[in-house]
N, C-alpha and C. Protein backbone atom coordinates (compact mmCIF):
# COMPACT_ATOMS: atom_id res chain seq x y z
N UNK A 1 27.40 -10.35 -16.96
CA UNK A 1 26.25 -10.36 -17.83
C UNK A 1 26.74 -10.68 -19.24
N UNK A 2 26.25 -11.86 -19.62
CA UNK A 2 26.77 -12.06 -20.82
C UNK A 2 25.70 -11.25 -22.03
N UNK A 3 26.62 -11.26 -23.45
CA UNK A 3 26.06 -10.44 -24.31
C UNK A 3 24.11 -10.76 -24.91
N UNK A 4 23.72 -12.19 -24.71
CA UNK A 4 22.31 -11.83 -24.86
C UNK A 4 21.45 -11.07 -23.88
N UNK A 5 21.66 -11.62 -22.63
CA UNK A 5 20.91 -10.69 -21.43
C UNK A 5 21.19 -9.26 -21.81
N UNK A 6 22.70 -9.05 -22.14
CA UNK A 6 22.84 -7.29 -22.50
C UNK A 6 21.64 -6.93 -23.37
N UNK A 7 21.62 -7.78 -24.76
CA UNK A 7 20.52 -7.01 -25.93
C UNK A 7 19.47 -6.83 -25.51
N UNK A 8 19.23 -8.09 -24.70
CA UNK A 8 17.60 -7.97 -24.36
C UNK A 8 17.00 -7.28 -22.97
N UNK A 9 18.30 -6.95 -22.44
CA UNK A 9 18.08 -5.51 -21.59
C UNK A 9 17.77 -4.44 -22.47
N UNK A 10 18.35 -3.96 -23.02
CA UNK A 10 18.92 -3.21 -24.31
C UNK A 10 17.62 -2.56 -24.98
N UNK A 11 16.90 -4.08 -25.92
CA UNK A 11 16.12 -3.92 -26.26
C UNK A 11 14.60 -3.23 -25.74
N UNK A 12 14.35 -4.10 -24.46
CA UNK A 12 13.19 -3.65 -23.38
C UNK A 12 13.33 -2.47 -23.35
N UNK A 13 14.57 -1.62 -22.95
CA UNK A 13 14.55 -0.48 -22.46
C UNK A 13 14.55 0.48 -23.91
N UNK A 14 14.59 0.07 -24.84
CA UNK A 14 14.35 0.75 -26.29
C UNK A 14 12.59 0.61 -26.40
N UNK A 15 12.41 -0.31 -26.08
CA UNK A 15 10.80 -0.55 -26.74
C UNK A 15 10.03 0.38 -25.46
N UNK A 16 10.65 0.33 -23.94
CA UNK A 16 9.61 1.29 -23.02
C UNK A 16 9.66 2.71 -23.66
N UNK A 17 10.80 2.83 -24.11
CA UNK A 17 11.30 4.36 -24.51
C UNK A 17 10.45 5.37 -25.99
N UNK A 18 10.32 3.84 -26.77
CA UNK A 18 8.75 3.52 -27.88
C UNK A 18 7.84 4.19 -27.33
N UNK A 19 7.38 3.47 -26.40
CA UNK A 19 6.12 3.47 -25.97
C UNK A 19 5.79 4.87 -24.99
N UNK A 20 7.06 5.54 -24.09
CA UNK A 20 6.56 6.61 -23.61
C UNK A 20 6.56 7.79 -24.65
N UNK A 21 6.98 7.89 -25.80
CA UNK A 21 7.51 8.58 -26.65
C UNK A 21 6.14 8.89 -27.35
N UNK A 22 5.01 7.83 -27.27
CA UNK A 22 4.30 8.20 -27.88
C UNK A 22 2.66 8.33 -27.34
N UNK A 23 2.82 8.81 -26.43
CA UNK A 23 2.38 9.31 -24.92
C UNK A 23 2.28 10.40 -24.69
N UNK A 24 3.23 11.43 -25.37
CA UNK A 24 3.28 12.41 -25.06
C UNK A 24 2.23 13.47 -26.20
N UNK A 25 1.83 12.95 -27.50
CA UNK A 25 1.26 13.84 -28.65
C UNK A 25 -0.33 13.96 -27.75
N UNK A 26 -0.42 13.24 -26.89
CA UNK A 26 -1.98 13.25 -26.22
C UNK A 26 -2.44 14.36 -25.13
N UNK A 27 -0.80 15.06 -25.09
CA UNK A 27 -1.27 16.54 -24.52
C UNK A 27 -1.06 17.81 -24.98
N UNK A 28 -0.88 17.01 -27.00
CA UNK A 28 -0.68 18.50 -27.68
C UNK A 28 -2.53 19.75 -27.61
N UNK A 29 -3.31 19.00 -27.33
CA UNK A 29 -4.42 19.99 -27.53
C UNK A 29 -4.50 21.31 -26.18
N UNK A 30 -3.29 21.11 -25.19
CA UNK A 30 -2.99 22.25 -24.13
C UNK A 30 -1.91 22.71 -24.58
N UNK A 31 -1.44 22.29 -26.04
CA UNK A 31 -0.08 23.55 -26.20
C UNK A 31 -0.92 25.03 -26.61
N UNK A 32 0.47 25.66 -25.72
CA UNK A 32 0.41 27.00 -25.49
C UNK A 32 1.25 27.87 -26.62
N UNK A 33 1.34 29.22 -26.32
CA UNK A 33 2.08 29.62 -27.49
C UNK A 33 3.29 30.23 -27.50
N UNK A 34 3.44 30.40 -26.05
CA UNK A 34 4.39 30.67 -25.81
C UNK A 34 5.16 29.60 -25.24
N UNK A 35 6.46 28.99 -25.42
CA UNK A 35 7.18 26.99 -25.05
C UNK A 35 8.08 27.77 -23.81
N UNK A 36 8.06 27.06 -22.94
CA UNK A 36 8.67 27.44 -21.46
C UNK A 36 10.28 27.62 -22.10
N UNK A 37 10.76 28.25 -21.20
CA UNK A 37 11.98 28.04 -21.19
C UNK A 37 12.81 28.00 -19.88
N UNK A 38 12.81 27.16 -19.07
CA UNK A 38 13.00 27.26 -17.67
C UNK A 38 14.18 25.71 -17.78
N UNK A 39 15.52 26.11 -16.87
CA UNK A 39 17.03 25.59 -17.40
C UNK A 39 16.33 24.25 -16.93
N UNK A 40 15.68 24.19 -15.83
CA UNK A 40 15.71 22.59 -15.61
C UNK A 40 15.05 21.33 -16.27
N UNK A 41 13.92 22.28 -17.27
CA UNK A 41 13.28 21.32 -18.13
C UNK A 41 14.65 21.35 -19.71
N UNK A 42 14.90 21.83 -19.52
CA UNK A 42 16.40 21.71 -21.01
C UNK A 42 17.45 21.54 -20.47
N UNK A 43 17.80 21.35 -19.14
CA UNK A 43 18.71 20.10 -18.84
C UNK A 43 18.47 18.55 -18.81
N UNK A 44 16.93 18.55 -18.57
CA UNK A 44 16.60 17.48 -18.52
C UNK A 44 16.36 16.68 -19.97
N UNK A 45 15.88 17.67 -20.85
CA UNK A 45 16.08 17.40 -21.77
C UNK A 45 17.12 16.58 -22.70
N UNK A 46 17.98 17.31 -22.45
CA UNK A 46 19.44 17.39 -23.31
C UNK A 46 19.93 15.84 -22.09
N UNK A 47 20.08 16.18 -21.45
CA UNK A 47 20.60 14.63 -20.39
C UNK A 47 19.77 13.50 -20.46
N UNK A 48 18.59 13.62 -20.77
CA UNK A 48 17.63 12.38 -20.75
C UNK A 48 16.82 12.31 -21.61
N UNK A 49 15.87 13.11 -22.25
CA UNK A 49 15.47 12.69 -23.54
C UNK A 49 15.28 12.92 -24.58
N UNK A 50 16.54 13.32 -24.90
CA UNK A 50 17.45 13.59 -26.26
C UNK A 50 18.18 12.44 -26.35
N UNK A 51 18.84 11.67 -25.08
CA UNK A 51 19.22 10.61 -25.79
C UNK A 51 18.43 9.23 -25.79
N UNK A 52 17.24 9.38 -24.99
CA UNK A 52 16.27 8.32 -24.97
C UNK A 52 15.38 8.40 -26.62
N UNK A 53 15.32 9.74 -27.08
CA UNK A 53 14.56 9.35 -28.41
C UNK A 53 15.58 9.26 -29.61
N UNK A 54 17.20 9.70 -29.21
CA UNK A 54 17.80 8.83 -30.62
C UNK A 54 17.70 7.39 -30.06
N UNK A 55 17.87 7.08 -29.27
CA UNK A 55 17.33 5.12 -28.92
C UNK A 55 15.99 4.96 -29.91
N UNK A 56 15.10 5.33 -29.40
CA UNK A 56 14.02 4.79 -30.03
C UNK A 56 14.02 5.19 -31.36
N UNK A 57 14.27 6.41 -31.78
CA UNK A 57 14.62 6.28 -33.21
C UNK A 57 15.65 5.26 -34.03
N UNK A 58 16.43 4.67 -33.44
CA UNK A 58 17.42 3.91 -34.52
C UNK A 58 16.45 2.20 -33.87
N UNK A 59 15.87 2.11 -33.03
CA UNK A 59 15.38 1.09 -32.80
C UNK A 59 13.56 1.33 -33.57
N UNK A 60 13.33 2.02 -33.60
CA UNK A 60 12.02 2.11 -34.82
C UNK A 60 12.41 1.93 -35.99
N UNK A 61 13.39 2.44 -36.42
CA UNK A 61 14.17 1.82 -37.25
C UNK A 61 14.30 0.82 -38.04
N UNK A 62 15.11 0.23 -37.13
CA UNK A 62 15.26 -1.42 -36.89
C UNK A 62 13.70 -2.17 -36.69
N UNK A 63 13.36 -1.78 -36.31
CA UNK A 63 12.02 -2.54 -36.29
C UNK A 63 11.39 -1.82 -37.46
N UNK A 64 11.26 -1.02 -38.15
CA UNK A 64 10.53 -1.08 -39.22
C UNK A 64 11.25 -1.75 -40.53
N UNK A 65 12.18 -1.81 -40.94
CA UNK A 65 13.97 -2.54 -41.47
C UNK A 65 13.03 -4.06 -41.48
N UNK A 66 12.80 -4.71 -40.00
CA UNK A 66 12.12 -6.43 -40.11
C UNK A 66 10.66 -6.04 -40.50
N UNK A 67 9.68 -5.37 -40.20
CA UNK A 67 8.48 -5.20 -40.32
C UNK A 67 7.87 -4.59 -42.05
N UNK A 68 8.91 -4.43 -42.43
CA UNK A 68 8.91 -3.76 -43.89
C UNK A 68 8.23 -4.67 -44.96
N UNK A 69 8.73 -6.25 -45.04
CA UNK A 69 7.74 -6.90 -45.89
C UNK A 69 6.56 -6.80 -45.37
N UNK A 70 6.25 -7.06 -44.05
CA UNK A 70 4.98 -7.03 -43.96
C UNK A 70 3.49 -5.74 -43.70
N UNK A 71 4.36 -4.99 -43.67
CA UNK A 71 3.90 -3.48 -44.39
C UNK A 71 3.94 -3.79 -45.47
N UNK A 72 4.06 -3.71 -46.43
CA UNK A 72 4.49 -3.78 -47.71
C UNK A 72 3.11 -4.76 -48.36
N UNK A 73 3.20 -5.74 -47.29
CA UNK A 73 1.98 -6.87 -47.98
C UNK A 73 0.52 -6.23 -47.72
N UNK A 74 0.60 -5.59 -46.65
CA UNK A 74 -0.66 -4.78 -45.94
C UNK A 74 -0.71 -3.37 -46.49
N UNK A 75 -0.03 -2.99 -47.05
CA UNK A 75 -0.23 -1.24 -47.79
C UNK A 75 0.12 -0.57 -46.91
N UNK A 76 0.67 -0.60 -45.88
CA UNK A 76 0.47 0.39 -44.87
C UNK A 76 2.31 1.04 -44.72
N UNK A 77 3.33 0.80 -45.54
CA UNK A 77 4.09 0.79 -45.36
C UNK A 77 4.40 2.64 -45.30
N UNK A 78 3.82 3.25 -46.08
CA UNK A 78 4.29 5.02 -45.31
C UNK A 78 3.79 5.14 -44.10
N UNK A 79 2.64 4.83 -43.10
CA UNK A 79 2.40 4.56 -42.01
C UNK A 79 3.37 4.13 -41.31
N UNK A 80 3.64 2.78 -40.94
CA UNK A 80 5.02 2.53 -40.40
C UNK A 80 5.91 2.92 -40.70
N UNK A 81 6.31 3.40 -41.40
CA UNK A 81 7.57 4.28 -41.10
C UNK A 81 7.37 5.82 -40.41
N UNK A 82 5.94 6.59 -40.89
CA UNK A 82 5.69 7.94 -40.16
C UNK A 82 5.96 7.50 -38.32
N UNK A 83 5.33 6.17 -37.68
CA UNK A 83 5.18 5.97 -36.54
C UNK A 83 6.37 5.79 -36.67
N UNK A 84 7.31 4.47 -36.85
CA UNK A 84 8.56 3.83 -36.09
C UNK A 84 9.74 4.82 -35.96
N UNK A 85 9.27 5.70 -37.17
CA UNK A 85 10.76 6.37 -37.20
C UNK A 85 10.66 7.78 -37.24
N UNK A 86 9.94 8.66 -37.75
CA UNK A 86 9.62 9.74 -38.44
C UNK A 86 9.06 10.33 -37.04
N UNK A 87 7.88 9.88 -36.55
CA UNK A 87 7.84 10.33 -35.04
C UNK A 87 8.71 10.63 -34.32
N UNK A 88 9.93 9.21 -33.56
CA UNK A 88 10.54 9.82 -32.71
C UNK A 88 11.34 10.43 -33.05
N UNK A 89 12.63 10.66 -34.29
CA UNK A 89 12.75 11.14 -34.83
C UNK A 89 12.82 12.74 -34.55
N UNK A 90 11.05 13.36 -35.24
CA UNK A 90 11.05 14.81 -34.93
C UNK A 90 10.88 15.03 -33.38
N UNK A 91 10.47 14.51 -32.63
CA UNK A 91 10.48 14.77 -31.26
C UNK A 91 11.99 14.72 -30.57
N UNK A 92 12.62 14.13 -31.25
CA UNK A 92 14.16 14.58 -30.58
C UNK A 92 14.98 14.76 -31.43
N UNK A 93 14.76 15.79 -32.52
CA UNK A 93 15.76 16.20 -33.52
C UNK A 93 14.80 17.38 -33.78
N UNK A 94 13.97 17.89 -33.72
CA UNK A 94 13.10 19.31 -34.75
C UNK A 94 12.56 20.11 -33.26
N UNK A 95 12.53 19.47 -32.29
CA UNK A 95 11.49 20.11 -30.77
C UNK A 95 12.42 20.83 -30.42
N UNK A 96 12.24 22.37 -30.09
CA UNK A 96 12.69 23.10 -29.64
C UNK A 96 13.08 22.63 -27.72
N UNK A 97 14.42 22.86 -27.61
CA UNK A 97 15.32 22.06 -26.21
C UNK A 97 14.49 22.40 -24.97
N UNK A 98 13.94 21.66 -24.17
CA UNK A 98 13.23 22.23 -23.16
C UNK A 98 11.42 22.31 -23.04
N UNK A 99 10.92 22.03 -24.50
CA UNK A 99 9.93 22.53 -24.89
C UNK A 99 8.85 20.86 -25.06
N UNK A 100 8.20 20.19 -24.04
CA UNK A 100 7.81 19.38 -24.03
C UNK A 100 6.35 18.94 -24.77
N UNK A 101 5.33 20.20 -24.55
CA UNK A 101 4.08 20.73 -23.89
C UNK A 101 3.31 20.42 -26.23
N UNK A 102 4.30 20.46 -26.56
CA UNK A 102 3.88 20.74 -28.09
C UNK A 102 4.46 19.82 -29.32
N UNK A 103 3.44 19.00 -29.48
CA UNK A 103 3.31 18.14 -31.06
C UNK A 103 4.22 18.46 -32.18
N UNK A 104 5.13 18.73 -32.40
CA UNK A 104 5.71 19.23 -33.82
C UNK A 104 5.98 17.99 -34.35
N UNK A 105 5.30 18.18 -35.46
CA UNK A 105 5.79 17.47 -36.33
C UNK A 105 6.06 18.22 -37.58
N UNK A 106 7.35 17.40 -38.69
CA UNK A 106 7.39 17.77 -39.81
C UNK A 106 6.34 18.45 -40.56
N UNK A 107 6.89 19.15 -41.80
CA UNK A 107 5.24 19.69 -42.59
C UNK A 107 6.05 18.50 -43.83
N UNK A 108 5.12 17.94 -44.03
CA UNK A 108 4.81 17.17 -45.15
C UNK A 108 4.39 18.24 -46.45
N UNK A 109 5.30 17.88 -47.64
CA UNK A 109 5.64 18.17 -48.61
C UNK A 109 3.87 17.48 -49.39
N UNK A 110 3.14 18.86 -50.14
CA UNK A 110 1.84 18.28 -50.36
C UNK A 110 0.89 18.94 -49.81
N UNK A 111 0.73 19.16 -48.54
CA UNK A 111 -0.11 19.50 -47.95
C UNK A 111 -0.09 20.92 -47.12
């Protein structure tokens, strides 16, 4: 496999990883209050998507990095960055290990 087929494997599997990533805030209105703690959902975690959302984080990234002038021309540029990066981001750096079921996001400074 030479090195473009690699990226653009690479890439696909960064952009599905996008896209399930943000799939999941659509079942914060059944978080509970108490966050499971049961080993096989925080193994799974920690083995699979902990490192599937630093992917999509350094690749939201990168895609907001090219998409930036044109944010920029459209106003929308704190927007794209809350989505590309800031999302996945807190979902696999601030979410308590194991704990799927619940929306956290940052508290924004302001509000």
């Amino acid at each position: 496999m030479d090195l473009s087929t690699r990226s653009i494997r690479l890439l696909i599997t960064a952009l599905m990883a996008i896209a399930l990533l943000h799939t999941t805030p659509g079942f914060a209105g059944e978080c509970g209050k108490k966050p499971q703690k049961e080993p096989g959902l925080m193994a799974a975690d920690a083995l699979a998507a902990r490192p599937v959302g630093a992917v999509a984080t350094l690749t939201g990234l990168a895609v907001f990095i090219v998409s930036s002038p044109f944010s920029a021309l459209g106003g929308n540029t704190k927007e794209a960055w809350e989505s590309l990066v800031v999302s996945p981001a807190s979902y696999t750096f601030q979410r308590p290990l194991g704990e799927f079921d619940c929306d956290r996001r940052p508290a924004t400074p302001g509000k």
